[in-house]
Protein backbone atom coordinates (compact mmCIF):
# COMPACT_ATOMS: atom_id res chain seq x y z
CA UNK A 1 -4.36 11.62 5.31
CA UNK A 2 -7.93 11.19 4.02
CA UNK A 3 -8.59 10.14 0.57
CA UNK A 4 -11.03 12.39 -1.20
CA UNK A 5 -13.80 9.95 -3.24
CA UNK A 6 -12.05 11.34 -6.88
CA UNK A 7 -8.60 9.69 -5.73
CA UNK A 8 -10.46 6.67 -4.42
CA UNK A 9 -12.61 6.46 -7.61
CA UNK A 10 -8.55 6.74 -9.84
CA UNK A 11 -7.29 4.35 -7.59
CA UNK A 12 -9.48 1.73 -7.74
CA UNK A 13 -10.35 2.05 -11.50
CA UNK A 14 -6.70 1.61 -11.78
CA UNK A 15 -6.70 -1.63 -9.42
CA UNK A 16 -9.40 -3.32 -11.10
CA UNK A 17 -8.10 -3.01 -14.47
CA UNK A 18 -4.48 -4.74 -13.19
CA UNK A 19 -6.53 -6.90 -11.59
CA UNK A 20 -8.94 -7.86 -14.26
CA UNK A 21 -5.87 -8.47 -16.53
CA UNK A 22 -3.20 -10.19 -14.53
CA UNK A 23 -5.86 -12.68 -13.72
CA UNK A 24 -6.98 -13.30 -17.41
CA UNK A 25 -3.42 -13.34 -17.81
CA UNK A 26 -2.59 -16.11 -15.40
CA UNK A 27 -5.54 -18.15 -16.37
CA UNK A 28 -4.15 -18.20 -20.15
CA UNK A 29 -0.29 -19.01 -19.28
CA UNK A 30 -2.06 -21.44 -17.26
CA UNK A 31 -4.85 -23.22 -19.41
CA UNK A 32 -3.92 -22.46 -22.69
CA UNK A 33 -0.54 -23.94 -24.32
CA UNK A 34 1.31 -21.91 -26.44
CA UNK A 35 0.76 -21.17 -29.86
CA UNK A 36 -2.94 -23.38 -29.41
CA UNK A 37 -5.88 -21.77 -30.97
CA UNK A 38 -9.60 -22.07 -28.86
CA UNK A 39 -12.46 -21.30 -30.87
CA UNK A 40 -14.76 -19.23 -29.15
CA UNK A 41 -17.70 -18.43 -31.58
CA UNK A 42 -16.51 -20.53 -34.68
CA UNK A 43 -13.50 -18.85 -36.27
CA UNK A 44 -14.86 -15.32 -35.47
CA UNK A 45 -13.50 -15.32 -32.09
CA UNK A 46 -11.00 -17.46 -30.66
CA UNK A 47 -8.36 -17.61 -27.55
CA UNK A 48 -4.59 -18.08 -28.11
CA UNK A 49 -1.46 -18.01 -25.81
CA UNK A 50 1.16 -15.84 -27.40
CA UNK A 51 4.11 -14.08 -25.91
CA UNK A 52 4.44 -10.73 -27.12
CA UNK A 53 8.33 -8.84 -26.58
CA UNK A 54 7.04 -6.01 -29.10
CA UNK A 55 4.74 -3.17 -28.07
CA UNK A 56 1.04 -2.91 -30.04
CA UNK A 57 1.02 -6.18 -32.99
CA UNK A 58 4.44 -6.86 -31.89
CA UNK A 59 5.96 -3.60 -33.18
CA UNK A 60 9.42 -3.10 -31.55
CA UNK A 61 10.29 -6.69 -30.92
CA UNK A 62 13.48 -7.08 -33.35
CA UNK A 63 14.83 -3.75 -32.00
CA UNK A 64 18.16 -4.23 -29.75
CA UNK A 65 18.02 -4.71 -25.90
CA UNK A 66 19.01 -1.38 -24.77
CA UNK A 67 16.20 0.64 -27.26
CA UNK A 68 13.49 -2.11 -26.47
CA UNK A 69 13.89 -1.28 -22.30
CA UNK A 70 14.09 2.40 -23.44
CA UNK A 71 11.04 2.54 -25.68
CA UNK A 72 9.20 -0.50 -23.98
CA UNK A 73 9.90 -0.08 -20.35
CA UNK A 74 11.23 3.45 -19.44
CA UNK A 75 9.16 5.61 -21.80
CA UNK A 76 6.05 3.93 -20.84
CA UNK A 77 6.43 4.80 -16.96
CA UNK A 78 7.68 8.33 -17.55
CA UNK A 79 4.23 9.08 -19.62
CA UNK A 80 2.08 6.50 -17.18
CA UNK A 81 3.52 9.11 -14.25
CA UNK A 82 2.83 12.03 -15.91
CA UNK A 83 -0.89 10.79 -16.59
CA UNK A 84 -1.53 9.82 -13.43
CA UNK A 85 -0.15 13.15 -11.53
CA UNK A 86 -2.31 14.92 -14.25
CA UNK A 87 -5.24 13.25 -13.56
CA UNK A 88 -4.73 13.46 -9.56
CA UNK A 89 -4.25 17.38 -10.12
CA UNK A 90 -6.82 18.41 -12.80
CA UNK A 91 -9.89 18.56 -10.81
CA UNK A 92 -12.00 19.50 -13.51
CA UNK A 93 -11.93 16.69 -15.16
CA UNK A 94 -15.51 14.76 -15.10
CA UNK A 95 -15.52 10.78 -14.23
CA UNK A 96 -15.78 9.42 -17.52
CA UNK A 97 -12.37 10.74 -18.41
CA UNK A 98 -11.55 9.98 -15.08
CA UNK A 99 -12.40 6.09 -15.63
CA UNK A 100 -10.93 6.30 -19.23
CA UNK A 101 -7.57 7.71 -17.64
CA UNK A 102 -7.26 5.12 -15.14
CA UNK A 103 -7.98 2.59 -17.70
CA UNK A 104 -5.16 3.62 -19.88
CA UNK A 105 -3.24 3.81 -16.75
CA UNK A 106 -3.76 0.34 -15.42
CA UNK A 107 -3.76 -0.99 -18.53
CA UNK A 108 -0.03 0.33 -19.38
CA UNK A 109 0.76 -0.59 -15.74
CA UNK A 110 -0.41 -4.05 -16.27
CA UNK A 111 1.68 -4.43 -19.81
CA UNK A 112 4.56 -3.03 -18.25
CA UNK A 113 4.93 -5.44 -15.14
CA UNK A 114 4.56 -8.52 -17.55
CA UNK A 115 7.57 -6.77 -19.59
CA UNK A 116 9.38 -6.37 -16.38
CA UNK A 117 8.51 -9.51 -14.51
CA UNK A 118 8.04 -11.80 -18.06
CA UNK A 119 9.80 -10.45 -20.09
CA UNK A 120 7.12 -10.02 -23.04
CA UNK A 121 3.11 -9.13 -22.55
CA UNK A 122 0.83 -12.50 -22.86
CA UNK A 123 -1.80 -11.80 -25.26
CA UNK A 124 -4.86 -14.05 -26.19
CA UNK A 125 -7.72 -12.71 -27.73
CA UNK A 126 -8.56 -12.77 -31.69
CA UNK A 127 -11.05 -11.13 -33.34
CA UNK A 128 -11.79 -12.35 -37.52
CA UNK A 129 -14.69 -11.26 -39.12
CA UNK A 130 -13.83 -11.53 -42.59
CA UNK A 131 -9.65 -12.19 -44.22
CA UNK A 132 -9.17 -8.25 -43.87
CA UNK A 133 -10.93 -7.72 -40.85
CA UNK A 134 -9.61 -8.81 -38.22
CA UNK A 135 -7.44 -7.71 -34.78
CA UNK A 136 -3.79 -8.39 -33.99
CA UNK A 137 -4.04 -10.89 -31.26
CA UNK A 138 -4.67 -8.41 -27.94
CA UNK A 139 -5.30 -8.63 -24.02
CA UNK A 140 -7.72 -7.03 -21.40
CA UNK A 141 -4.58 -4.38 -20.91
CA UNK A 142 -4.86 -3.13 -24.63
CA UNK A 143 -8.67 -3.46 -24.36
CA UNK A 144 -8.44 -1.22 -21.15
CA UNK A 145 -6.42 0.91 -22.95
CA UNK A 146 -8.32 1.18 -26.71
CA UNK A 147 -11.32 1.39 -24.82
CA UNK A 148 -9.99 4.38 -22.67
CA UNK A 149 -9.08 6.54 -25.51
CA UNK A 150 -11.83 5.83 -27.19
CA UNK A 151 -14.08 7.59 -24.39
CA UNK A 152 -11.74 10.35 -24.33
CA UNK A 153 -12.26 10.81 -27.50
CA UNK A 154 -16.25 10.79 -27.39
CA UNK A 155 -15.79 13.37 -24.06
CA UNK A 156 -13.24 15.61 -26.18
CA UNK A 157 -16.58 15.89 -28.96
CA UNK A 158 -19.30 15.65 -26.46
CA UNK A 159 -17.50 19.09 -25.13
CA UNK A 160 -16.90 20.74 -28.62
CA UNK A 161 -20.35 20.01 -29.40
CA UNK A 162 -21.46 21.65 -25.87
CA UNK A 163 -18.92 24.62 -26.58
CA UNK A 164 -20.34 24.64 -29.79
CA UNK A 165 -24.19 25.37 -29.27
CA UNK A 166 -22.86 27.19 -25.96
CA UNK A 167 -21.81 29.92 -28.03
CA UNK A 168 -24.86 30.22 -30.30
């Protein structure tokens, strides 16, 4: 079977962006204790090591067992699948939603096989501008992932605005 450029282009998007994180990943467990704060630039960025059992910020982690696999683990694959055989199917869909796809896609992948084979996600990064802005400590994953949606999002107007003078 020959694999056309598109499903190379999905497949290794998706590849680097597991790869990417599970080796940011390994360097933290690794280098990092837990719970120890690295400045980065001065307070406004810094590296931690904290295990995560929640989804996004934590959210989900006092639920029970059985809802947490449900919501954390099964969910999550069932919509990663669906993505991903939407993605490989729709073949009208232009590269940068392509790479913003896969990125969402690796990047749930890469969460998910830390909940599986950890237990919890390891996130690190911490972003504090001022007391009220600031990020939730995060990892490449949910940078993959933010990042992803956010170029769907600037495709999804880019094409409205293209529809838009289209029809003038």
């Amino acid at each position: 079977m020959k694999l056309s450029r598109r499903s190379i282009f999905i497949t290794a998007s998706i590849g680097i962006t597991i790869a990417i994180d599970q080796i940011t990943k390994i360097i933290v467990r690794t280098y990092i204790d837990s719970q120890e704060v690295i400045p980065v630039i001065g307070t406004y960025f810094s590296l931690h090591n904290v295990e995560n059992e929640g989804a996004f910020l934590g959210m989900g982690s006092e639920l029970n067992e059985p809802l947490r696999i449900i919501l954390l683990l099964i969910l999550p694959i069932i919509v990663l699948g669906f993505v991903l055989r939407y993605i490989l199917k729709d073949k009208t869909l232009d590269y940068w939603s392509l790479f913003a796809f896969s990125g969402i896609i690796g990047g749930g992948i890469a969460n998910v096989f830390d909940r599986i084979a950890f237990g919890s996600v390891t996130d690190f990064f911490f972003i504090k501008l001022t007391d009220t802005l600031r990020t939730g400590i995060f990892n490449v994953a949910d940078l993959f992932v933010t990042t992803g949606m956010i170029i769907l999002i600037m495709v999804s107007f880019g094409k409205k605005k293209q529809t838009a003078s289209d029809s003038k």
